[in-house]
C-alpha atoms as a PDB file:
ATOM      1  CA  UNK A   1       0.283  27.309  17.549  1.00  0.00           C
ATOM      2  CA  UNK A   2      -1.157  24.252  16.460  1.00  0.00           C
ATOM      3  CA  UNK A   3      -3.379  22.631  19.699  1.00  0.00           C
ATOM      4  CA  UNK A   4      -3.397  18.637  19.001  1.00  0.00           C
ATOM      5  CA  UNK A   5       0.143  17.744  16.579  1.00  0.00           C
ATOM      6  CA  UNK A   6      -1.529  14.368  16.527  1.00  0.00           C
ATOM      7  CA  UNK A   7      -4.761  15.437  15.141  1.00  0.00           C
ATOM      8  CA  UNK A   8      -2.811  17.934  13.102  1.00  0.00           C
ATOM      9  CA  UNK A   9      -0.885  14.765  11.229  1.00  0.00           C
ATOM     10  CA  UNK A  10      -3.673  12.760  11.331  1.00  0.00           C
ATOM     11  CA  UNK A  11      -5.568  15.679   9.150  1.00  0.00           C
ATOM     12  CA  UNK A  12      -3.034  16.369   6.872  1.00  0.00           C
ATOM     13  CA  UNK A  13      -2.139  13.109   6.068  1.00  0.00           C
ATOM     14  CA  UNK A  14      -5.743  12.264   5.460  1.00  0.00           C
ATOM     15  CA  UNK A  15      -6.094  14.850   3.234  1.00  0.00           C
ATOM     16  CA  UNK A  16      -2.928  14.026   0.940  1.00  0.00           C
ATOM     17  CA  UNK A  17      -4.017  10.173   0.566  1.00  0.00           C
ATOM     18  CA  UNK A  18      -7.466  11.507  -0.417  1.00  0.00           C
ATOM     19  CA  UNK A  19      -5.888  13.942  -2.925  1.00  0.00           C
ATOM     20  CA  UNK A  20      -8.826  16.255  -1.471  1.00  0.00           C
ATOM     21  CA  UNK A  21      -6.824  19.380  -2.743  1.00  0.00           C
ATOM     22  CA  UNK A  22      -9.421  21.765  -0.709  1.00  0.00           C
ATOM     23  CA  UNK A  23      -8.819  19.867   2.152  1.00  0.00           C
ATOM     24  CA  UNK A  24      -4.541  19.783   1.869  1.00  0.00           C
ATOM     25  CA  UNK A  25      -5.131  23.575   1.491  1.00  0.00           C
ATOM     26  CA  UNK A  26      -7.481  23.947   4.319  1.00  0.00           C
ATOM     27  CA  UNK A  27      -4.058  23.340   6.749  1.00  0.00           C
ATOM     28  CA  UNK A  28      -1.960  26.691   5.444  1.00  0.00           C
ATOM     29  CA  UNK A  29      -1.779  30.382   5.049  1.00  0.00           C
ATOM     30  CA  UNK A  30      -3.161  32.621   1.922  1.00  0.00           C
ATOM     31  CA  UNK A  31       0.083  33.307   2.013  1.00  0.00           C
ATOM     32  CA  UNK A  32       2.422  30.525   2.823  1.00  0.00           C
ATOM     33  CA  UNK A  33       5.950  29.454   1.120  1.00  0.00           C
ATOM     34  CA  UNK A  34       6.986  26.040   0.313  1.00  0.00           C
ATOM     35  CA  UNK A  35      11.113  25.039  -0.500  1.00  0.00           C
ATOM     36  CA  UNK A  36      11.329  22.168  -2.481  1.00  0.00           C
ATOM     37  CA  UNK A  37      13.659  20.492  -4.370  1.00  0.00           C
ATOM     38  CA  UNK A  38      10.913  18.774  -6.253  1.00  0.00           C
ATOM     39  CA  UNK A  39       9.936  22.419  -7.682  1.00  0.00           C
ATOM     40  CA  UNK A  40      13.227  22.574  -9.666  1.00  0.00           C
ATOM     41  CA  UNK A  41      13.855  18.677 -10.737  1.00  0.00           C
ATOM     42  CA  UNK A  42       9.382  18.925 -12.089  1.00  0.00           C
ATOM     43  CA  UNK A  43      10.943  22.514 -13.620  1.00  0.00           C
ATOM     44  CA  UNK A  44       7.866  24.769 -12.035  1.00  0.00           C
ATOM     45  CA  UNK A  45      10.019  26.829 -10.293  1.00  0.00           C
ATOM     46  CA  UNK A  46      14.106  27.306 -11.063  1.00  0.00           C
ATOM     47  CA  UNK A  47      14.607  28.914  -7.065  1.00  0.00           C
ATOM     48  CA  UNK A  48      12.723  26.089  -5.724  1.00  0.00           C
ATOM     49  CA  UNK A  49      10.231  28.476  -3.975  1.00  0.00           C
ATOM     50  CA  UNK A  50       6.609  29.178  -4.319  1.00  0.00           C
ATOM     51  CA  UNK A  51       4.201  31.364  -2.659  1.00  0.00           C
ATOM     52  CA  UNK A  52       1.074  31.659  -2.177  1.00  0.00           C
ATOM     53  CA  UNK A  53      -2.027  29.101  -2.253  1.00  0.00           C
ATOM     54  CA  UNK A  54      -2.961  30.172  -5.768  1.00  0.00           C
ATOM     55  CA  UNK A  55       0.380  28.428  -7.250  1.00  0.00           C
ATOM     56  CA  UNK A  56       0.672  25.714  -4.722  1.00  0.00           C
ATOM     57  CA  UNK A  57      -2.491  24.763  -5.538  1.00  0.00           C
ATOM     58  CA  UNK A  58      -1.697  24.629  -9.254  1.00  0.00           C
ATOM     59  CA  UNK A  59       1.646  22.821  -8.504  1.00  0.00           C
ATOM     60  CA  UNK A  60      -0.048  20.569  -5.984  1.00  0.00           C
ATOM     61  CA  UNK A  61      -2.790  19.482  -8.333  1.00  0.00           C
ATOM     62  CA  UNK A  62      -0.302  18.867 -11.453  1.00  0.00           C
ATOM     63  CA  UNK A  63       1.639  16.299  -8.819  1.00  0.00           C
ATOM     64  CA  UNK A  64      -1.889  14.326  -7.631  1.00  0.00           C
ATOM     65  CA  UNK A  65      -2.708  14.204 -11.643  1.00  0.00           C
ATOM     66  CA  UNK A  66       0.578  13.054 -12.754  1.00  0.00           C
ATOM     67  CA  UNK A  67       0.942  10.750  -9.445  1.00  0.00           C
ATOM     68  CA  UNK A  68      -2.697   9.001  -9.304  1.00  0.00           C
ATOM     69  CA  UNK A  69      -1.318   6.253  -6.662  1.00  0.00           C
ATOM     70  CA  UNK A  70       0.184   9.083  -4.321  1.00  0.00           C
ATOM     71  CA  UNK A  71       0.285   7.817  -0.703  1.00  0.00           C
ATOM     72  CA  UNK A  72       2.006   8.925   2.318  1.00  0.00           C
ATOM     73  CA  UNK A  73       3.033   6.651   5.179  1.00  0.00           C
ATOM     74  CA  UNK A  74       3.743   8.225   8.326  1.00  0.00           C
ATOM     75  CA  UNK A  75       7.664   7.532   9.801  1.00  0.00           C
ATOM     76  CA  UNK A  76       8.178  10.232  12.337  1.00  0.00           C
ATOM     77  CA  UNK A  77       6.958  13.443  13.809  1.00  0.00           C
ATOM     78  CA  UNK A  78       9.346  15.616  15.222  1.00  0.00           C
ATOM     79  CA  UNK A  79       8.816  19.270  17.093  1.00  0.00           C
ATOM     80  CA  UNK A  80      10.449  21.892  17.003  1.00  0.00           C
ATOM     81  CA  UNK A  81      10.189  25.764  17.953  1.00  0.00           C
ATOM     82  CA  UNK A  82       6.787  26.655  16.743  1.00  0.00           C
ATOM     83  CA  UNK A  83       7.342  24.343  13.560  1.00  0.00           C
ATOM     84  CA  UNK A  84       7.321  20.612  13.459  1.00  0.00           C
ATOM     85  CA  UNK A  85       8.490  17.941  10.975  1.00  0.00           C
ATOM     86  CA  UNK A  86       6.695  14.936   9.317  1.00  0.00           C
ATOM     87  CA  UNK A  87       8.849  12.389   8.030  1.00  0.00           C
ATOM     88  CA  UNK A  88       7.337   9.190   5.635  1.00  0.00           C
ATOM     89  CA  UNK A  89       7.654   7.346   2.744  1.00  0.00           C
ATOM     90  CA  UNK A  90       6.408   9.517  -0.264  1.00  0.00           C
ATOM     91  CA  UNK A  91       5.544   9.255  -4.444  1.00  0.00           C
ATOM     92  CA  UNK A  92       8.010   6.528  -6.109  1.00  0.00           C
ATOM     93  CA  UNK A  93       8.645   5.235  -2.923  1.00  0.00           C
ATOM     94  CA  UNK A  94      11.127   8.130  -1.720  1.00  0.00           C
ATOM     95  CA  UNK A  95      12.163   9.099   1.895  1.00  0.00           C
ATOM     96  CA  UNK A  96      10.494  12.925   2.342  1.00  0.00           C
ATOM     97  CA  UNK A  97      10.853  14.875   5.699  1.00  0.00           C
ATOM     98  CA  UNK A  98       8.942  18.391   5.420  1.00  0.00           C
ATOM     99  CA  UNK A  99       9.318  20.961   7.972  1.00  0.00           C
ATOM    100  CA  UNK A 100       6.753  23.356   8.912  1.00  0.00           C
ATOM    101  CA  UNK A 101       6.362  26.291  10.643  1.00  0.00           C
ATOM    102  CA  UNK A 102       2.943  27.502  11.870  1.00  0.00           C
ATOM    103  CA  UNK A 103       1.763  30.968  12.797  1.00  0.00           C
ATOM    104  CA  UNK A 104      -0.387  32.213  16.016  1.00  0.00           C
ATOM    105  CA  UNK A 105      -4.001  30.090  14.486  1.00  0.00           C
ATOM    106  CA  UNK A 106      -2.126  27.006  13.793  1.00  0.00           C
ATOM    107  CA  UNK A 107      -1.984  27.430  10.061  1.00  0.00           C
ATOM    108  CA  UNK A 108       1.352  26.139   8.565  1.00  0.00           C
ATOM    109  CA  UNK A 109       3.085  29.621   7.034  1.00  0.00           C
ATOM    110  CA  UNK A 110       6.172  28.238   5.546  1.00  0.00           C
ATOM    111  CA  UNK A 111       7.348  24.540   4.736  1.00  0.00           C
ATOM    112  CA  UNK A 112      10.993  23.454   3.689  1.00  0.00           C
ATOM    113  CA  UNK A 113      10.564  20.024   1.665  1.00  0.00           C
ATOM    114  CA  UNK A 114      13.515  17.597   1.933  1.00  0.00           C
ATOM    115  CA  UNK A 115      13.320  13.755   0.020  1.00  0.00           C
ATOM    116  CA  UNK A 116      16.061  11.113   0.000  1.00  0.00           C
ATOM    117  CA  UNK A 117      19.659  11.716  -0.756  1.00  0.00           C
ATOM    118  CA  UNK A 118      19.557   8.988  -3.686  1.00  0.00           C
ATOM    119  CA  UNK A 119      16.706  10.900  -5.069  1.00  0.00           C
ATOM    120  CA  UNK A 120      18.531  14.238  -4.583  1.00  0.00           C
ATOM    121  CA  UNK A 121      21.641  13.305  -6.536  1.00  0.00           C
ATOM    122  CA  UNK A 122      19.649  12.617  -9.456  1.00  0.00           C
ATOM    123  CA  UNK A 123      18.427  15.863 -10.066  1.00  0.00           C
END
């Protein structure tokens, strides 16, 4: 369970508009999973998926090279059952809502990437 969702947010959206990879990585599992449209349209991954901090890491570094100006601005925060959602404006100016789901030490095990239905049709 993740103690402080504010602090949480705060950290992880620190971390992204650094592009201090360590850092981003520092809020999941060895293990975790990450849906994402983006995976298929960038053609990384054909499913989508990805697991594992190993490949995200790989995948996640490729984006902050090839998207220098990368910034998130916060929208929303919504909770859930033991998962909660950020929504904000993301790369190329696109809607993105991810949705993540934490385990018992407040590391985020699995997160389901969604961005902008305009963005979505074009893929």
């Amino acid at each position: 369970m993740i103690n402080d969702i504010n602090l949480f947010v705060e950290s992880w959206l620190k971390a992204w508009n650094q592009h201090d990879l360590p850092e981003i990585m520092s809020h999941y599992t060895d293990d975790f999973e990450i849906h994402s449209p983006m995976l298929i349209k960038l053609g990384i991954a054909p499913t989508g998926k990805l697991q594992g901090k190993p490949l995200i890491a790989d995948y996640w570094q490729q984006a902050l090279i090839k998207f220098p100006d990368l910034h998130f601005t916060l929208q929303r925060v919504t909770l859930g059952v033991d998962c909660l959602a950020i929504g904000y404006q993301s790369v190329l100016n696109m809607p993105a809502t991810e949705i993540m789901f934490w385990d018992t030490s407040g590391k985020i095990t699995k997160v389901l990437a969604c961005y902008g239905k305009d963005w979505a049709e074009t893929r």
